[in-house]
Protein backbone atom coordinates (compact mmCIF):
# COMPACT_ATOMS: atom_id res chain seq x y z
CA UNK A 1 1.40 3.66 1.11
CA UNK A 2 -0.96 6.04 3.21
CA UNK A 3 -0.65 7.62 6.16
CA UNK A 4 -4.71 8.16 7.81
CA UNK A 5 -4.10 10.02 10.49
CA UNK A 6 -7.12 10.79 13.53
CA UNK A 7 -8.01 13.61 12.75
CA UNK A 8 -8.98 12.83 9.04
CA UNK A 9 -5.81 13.74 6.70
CA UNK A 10 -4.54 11.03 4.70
CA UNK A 11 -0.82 11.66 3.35
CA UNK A 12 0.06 9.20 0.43
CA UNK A 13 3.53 8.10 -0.44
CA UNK A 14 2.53 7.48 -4.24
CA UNK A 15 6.44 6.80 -4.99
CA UNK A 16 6.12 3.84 -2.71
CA UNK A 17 3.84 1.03 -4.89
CA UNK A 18 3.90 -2.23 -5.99
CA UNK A 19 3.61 -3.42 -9.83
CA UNK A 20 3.19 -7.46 -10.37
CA UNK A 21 4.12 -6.68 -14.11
CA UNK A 22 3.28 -9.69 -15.99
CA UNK A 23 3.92 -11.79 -13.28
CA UNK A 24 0.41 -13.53 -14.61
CA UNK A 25 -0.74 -17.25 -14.53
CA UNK A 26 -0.70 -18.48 -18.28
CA UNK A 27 -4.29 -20.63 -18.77
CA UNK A 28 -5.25 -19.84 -14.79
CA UNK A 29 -9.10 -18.89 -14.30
CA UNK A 30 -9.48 -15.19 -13.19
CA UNK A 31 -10.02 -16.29 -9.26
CA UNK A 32 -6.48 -18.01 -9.93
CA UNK A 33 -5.42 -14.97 -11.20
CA UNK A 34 -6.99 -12.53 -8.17
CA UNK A 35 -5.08 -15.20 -5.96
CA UNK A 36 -1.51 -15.13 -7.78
CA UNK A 37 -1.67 -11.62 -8.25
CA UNK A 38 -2.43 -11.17 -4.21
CA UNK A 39 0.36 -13.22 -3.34
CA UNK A 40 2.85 -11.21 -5.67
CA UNK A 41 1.73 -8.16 -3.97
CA UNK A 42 2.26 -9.14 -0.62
CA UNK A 43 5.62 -10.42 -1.38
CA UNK A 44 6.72 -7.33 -3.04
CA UNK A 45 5.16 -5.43 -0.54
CA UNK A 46 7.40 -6.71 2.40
CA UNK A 47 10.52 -6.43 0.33
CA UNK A 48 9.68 -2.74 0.24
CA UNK A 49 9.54 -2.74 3.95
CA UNK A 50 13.53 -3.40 3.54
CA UNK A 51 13.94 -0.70 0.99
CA UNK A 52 12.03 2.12 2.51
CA UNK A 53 12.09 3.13 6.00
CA UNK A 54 8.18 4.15 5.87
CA UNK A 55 7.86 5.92 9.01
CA UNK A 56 10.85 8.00 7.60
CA UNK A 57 8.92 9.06 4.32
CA UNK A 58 5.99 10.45 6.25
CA UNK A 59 7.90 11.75 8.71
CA UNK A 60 10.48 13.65 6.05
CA UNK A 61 6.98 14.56 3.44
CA UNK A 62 4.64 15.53 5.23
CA UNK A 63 4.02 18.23 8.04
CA UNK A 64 0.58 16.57 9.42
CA UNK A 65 2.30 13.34 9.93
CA UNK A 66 5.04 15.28 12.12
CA UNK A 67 2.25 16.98 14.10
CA UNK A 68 0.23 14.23 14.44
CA UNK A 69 3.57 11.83 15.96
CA UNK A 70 4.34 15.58 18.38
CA UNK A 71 0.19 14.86 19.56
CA UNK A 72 1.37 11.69 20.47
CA UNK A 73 -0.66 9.52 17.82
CA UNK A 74 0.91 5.80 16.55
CA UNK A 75 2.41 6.39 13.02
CA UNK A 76 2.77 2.47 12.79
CA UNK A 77 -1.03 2.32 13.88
CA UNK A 78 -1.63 5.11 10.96
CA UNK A 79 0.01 3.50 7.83
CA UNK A 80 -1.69 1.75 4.99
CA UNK A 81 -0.65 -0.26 2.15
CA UNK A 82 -3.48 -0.16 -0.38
CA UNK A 83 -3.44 -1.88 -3.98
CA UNK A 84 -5.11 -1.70 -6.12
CA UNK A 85 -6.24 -4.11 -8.95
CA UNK A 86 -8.22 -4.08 -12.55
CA UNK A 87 -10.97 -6.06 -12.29
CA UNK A 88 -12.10 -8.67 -15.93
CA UNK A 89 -13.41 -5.76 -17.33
CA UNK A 90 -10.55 -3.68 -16.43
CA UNK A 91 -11.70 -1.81 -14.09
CA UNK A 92 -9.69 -0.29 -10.98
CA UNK A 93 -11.02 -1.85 -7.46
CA UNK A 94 -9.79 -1.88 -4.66
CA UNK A 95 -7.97 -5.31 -3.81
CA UNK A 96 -6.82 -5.13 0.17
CA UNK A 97 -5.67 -2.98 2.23
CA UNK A 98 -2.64 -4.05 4.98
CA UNK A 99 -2.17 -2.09 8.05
């Protein structure tokens, strides 16, 4: 979970992720896959939302996320979910991003 703030800083809670495990299609084609894995994410994701209060985090981690919320700026507007997924080769790309 990132914070990209306006005037270019990006403050990353790295303790808040999501890992689908093996939560993988048995026999699926790899778009099946990309799909399943998506939809585990997402679903994760939004249970995290009840675990971690995420304007808290950056609020309570970072200094340029407190002086960017004195200037005024949207923290909601500011934070980023990114995942990340290997791609058939097992290579990392980036998968989505949810703001």
């Amino acid at each position: 979970m990132q914070f990209r703030l306006s005037n270019g800083d990006t403050c990353e809670c790295y303790w808040v992720d999501v890992d689908i495990g093996t939560s993988e299609l048995g026999g699926a084609n790899w778009a099946e896959k990309v799909r399943h894995a998506g939809e585990i994410a997402r679903e994760r994701f939004l249970k995290l939302r009840k675990r971690y209060d995420f304007l808290h985090e950056g609020r309570a981690n970072f200094q340029p996320v407190r002086e960017a919320e004195a200037k005024g700026e949207d923290l909601s507007a500011a934070m980023y979910f990114v995942w990340y997924v290997a791609d058939e080769s097992g290579q990392w790309q980036k998968g989505f991003e949810l703001n």
